[in-house]
C-alpha atoms as a PDB file:
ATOM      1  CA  UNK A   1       5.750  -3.488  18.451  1.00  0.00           C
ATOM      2  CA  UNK A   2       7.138  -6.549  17.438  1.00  0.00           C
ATOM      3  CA  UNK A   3      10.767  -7.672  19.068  1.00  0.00           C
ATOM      4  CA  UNK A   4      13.462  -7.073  17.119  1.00  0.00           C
ATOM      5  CA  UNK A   5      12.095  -3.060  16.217  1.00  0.00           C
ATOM      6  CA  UNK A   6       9.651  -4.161  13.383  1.00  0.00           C
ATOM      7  CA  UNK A   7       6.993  -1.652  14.337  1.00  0.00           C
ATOM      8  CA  UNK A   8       4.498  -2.368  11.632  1.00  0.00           C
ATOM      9  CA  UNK A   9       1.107  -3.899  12.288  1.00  0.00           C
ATOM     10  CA  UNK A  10      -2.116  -5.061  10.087  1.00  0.00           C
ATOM     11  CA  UNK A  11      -4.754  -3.464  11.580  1.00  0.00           C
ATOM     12  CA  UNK A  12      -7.319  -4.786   9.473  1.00  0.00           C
ATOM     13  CA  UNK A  13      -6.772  -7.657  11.417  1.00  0.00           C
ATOM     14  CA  UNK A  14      -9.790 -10.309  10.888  1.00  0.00           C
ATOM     15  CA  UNK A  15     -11.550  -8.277   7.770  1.00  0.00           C
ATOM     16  CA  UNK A  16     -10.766  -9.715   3.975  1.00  0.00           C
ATOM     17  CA  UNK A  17      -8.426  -7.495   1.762  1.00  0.00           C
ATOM     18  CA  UNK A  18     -10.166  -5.994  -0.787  1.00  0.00           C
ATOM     19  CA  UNK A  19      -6.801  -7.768  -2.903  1.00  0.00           C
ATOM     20  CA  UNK A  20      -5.719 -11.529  -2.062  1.00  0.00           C
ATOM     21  CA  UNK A  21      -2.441  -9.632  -3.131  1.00  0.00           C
ATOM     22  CA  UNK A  22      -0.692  -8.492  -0.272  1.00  0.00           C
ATOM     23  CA  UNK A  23       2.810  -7.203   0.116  1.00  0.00           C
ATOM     24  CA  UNK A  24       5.616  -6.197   3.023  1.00  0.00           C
ATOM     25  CA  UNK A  25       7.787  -3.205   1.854  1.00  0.00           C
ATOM     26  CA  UNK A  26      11.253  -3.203   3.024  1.00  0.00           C
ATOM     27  CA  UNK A  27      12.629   0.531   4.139  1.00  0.00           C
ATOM     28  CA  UNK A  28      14.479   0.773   0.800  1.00  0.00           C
ATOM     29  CA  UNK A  29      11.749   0.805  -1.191  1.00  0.00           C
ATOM     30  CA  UNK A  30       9.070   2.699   1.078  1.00  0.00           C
ATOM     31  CA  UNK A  31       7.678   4.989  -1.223  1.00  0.00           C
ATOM     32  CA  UNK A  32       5.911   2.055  -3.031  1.00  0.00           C
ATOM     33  CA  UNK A  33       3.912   1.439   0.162  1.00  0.00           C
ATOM     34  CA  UNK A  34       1.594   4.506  -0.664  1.00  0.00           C
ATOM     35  CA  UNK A  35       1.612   3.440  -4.847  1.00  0.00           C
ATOM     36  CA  UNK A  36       0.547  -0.422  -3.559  1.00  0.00           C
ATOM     37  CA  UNK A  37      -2.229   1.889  -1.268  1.00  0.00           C
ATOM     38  CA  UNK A  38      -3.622   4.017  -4.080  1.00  0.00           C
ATOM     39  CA  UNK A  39      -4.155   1.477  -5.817  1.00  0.00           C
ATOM     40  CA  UNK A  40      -5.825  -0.818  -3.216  1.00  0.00           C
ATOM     41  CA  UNK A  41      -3.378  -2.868  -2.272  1.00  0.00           C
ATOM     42  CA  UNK A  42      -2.993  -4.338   1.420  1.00  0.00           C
ATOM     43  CA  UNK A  43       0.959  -2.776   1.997  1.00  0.00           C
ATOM     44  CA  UNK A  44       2.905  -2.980   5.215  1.00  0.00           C
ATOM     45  CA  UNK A  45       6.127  -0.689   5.925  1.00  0.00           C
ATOM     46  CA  UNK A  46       8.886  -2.449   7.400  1.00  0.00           C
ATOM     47  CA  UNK A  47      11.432  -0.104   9.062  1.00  0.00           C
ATOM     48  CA  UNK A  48      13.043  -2.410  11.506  1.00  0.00           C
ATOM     49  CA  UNK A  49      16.278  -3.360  11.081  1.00  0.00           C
ATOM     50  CA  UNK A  50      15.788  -7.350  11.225  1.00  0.00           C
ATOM     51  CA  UNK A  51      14.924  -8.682   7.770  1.00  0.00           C
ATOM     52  CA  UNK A  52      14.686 -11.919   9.671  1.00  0.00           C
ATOM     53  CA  UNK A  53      11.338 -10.620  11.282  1.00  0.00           C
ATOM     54  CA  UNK A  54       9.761  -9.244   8.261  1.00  0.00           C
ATOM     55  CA  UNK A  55      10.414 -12.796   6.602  1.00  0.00           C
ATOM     56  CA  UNK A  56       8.601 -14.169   9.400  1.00  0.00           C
ATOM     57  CA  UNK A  57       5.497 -11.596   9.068  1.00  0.00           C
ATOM     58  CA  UNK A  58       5.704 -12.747   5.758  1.00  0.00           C
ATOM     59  CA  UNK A  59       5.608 -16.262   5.718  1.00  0.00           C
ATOM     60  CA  UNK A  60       2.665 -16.008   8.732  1.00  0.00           C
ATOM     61  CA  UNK A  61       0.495 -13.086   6.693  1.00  0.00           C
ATOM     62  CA  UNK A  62       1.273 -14.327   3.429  1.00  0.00           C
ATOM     63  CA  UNK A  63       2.976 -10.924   2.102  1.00  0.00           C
ATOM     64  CA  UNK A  64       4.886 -10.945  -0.890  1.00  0.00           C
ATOM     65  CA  UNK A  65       8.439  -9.271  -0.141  1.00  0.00           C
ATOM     66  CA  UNK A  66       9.486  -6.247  -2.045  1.00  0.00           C
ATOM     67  CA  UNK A  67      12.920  -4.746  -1.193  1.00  0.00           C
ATOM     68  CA  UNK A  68      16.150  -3.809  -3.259  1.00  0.00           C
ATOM     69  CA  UNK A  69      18.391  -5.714  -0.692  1.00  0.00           C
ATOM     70  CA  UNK A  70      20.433  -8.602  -2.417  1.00  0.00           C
ATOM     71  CA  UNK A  71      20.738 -10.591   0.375  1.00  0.00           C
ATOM     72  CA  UNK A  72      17.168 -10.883   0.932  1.00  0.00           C
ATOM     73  CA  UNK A  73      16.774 -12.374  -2.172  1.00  0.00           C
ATOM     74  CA  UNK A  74      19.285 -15.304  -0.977  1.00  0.00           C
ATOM     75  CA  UNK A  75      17.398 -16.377   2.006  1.00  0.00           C
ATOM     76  CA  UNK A  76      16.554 -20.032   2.003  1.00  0.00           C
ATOM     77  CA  UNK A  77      12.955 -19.365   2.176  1.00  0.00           C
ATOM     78  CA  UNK A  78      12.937 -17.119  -0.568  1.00  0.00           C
ATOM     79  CA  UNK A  79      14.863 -18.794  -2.986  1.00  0.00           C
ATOM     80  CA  UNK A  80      13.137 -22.376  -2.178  1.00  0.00           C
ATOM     81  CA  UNK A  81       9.767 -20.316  -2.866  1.00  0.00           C
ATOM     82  CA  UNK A  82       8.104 -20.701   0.460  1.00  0.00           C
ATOM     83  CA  UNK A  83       7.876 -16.849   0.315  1.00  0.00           C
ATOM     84  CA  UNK A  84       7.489 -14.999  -2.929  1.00  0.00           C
ATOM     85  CA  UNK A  85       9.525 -11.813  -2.921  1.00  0.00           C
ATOM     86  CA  UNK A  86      10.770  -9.479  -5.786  1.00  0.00           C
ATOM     87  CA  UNK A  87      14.381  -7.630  -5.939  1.00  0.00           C
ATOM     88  CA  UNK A  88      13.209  -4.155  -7.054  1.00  0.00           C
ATOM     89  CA  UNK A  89      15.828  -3.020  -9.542  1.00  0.00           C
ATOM     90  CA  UNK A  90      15.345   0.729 -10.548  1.00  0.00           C
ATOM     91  CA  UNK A  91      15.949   3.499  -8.157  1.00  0.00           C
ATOM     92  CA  UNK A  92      12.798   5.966  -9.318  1.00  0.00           C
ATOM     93  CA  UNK A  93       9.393   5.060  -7.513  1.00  0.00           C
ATOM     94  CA  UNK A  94       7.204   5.203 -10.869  1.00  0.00           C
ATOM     95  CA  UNK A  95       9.835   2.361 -12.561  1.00  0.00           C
ATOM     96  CA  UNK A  96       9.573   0.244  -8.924  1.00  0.00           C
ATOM     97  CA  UNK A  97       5.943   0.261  -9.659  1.00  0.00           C
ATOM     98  CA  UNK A  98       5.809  -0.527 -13.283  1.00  0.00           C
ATOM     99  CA  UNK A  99       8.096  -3.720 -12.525  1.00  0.00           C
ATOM    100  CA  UNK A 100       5.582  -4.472  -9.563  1.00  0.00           C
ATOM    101  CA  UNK A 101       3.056  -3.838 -12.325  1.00  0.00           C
ATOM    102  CA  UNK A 102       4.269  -6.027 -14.516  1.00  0.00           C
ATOM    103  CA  UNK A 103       5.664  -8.734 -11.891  1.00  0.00           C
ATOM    104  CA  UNK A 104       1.940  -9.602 -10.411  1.00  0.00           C
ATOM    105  CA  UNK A 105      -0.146  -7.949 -13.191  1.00  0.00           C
ATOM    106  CA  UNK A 106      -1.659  -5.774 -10.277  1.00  0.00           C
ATOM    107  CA  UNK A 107      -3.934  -3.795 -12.874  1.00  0.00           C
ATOM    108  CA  UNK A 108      -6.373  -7.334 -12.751  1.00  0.00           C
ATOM    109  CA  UNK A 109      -6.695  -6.728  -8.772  1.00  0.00           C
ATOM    110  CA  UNK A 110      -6.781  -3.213  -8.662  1.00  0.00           C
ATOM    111  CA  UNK A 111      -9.556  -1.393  -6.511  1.00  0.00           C
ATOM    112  CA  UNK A 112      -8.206   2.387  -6.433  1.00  0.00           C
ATOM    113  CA  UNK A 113      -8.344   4.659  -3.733  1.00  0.00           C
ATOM    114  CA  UNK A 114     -10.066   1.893  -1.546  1.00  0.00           C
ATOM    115  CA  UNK A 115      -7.731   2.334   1.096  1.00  0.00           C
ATOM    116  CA  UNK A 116      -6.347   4.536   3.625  1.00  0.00           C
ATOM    117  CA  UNK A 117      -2.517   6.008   2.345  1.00  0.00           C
ATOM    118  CA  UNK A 118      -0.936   6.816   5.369  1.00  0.00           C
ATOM    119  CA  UNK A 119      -2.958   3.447   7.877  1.00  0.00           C
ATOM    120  CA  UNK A 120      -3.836   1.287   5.524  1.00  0.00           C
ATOM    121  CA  UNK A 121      -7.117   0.609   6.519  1.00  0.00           C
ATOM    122  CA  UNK A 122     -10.368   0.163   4.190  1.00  0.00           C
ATOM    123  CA  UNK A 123     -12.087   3.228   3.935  1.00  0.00           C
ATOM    124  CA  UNK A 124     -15.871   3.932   4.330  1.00  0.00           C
ATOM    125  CA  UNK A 125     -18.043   6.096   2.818  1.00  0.00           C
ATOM    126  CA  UNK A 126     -19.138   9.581   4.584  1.00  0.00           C
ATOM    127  CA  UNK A 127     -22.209  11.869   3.568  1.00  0.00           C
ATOM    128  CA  UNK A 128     -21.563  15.437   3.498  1.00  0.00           C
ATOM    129  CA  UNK A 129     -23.334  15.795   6.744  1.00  0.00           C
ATOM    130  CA  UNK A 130     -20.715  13.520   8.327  1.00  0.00           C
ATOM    131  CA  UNK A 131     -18.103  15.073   7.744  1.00  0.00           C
ATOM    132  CA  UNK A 132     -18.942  19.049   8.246  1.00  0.00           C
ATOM    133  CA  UNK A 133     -16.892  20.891   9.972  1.00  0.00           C
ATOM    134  CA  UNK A 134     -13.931  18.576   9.217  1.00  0.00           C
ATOM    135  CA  UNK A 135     -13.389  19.700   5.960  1.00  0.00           C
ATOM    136  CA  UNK A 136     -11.863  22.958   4.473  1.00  0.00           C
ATOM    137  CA  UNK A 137     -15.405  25.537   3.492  1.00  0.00           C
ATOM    138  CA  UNK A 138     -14.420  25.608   0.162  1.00  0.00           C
ATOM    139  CA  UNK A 139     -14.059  21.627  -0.743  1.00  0.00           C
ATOM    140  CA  UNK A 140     -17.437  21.253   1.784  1.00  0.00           C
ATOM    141  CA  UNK A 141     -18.852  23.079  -0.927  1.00  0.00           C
ATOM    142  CA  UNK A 142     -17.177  22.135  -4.125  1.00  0.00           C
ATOM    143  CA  UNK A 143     -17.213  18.322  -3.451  1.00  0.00           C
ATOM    144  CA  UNK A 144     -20.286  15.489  -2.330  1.00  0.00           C
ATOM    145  CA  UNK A 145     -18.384  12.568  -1.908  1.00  0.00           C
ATOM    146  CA  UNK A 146     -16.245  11.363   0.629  1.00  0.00           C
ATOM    147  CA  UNK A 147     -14.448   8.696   2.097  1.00  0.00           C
ATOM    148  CA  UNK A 148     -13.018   8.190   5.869  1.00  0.00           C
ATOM    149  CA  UNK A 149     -10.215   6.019   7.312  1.00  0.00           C
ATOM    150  CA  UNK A 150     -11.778   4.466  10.333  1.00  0.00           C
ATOM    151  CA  UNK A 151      -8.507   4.135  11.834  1.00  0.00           C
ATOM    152  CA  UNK A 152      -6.567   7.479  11.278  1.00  0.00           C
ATOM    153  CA  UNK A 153      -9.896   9.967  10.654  1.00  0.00           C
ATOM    154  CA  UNK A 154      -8.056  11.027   8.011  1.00  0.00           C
ATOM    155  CA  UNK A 155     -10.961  12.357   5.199  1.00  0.00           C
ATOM    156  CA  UNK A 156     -10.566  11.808   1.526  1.00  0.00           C
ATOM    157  CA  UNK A 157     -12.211  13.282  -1.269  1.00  0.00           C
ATOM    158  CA  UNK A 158     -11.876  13.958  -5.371  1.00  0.00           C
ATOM    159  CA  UNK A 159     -10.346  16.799  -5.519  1.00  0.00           C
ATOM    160  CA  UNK A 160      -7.471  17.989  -7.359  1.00  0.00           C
ATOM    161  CA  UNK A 161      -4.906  16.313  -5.113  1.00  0.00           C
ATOM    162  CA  UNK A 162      -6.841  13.098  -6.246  1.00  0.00           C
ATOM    163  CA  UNK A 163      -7.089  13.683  -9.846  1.00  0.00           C
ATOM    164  CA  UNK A 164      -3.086  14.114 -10.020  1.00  0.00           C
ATOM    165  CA  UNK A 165      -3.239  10.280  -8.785  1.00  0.00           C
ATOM    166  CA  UNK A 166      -5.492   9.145 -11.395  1.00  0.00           C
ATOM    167  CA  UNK A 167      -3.227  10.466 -13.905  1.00  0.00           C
ATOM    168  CA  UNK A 168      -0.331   8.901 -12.030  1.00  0.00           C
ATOM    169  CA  UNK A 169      -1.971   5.581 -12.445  1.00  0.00           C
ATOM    170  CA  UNK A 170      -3.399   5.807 -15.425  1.00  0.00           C
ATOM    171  CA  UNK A 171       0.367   6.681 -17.000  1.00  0.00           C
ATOM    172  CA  UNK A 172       1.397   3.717 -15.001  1.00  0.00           C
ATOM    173  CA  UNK A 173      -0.763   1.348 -16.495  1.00  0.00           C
ATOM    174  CA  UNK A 174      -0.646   2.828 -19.940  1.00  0.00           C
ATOM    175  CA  UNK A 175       3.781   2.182 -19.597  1.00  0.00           C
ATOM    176  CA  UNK A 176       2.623  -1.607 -18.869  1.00  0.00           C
END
C-alpha cells in the first residue's frame, strides 16, 4: 500500500507489457479497468482518495490517466502534457471504451484475452493435465485450451462466458 490509501500495485513488475499502452483508471470510471484487460491492456485501479498519488504513479510508470473528474484534467502536469490523460465523457462503460477506442486507436495494440481480468497479470498457457481437478467436469471435457493467471490461479478458458466477450469487442470495434 502506497501512503495516502492508493492500494494498487503493478505486479508485473520487471516483465514488458504485452502493450507499450498502459493506463491508471480513476474509481469513477472502474469498470473500464476489466474492458482495457480483455483486451490486453496493462490497467491499474485507483481507489484511493488522493488523485495527487495516482498522478505520481503516473508520471513514474508512464500510465495514461483515464477518469471523469474535471479537476484532474486541470492539473499542471496534465494540461502542460507531462502526463497524457483523457476526461471520459459518457456515463455507459461500452461508450467510455469506444472514446478510449478511438482516443489511442487501441484496436492497433490489441492482444485479447492476454491478461488476467481481475490481477492483471500475463497469463500462461496450461495443458489439460495441468489444470484437472481445477476445473468444473463438464468444461474439463468440453474444452482443451487453457490459460492461468500466475498471480491469482484464477483459470481461463473459451467457453461461453468468453465468446460473449468476443462479441463485446468485436461490436466495439465495429462502432469505431
Amino acid at each position: 500500500m502506497i501512503p495516502g490509501g492508493m492500494v494498487v500495485k503493478d505486479s508485473r513488475e520487471g516483465i514488458n507489457p504485452i502493450s507499450k499502452t498502459r493506463f491508471i483508471i480513476d474509481h469513477n470510471v472502474g469498470k473500464l479497468v476489466r474492458w482495457l484487460r480483455m483486451m490486453g491492456y496493462d490497467s491499474l485501479f485507483f481507489d484511493g482518495d488522493d488523485d495527487g498519488q495516482m498522478v505520481k504513479q503516473a508520471l513514474a510508470e508512464d500510465r495514461i490517466i483515464v477518469t471523469r473528474d474535471t479537476g484532474m484534467m486541470k492539473r499542471r502536469v496534465i494540461s502542460r502534457g507531462r502526463i497524457r490523460a483523457v476526461l471520459i465523457e459518457s456515463e455507459e462503460p461500452e461508450r467510455q471504451m469506444q472514446q478510449l477506442m478511438t482516443a489511442f486507436d487501441l484496436k492497433g495494440e490489441s492482444h485479447p484475452f492476454t491478461l488476467c481480468l481481475e490481477c492483471n497479470q500475463t497469463l500462461a498457457a496450461r495443458t489439460r493435465e495441468e489444470v484437472t481437478g481445477r476445473v468444473p467436469p463438464y468444461v474439463y471435457r468440453t474444452q482443451t485450451q487453457y490459460m492461468e493467471c500466475p498471480g491469482c490461479h484464477r483459470i481461463y478458458w473459451r467457453g461461453t462466458h468468453w465468446q460473449a466477450m468476443v462479441r463485446k469487442l468485436e461490436k466495439l470495434a465495429k462502432n469505431n
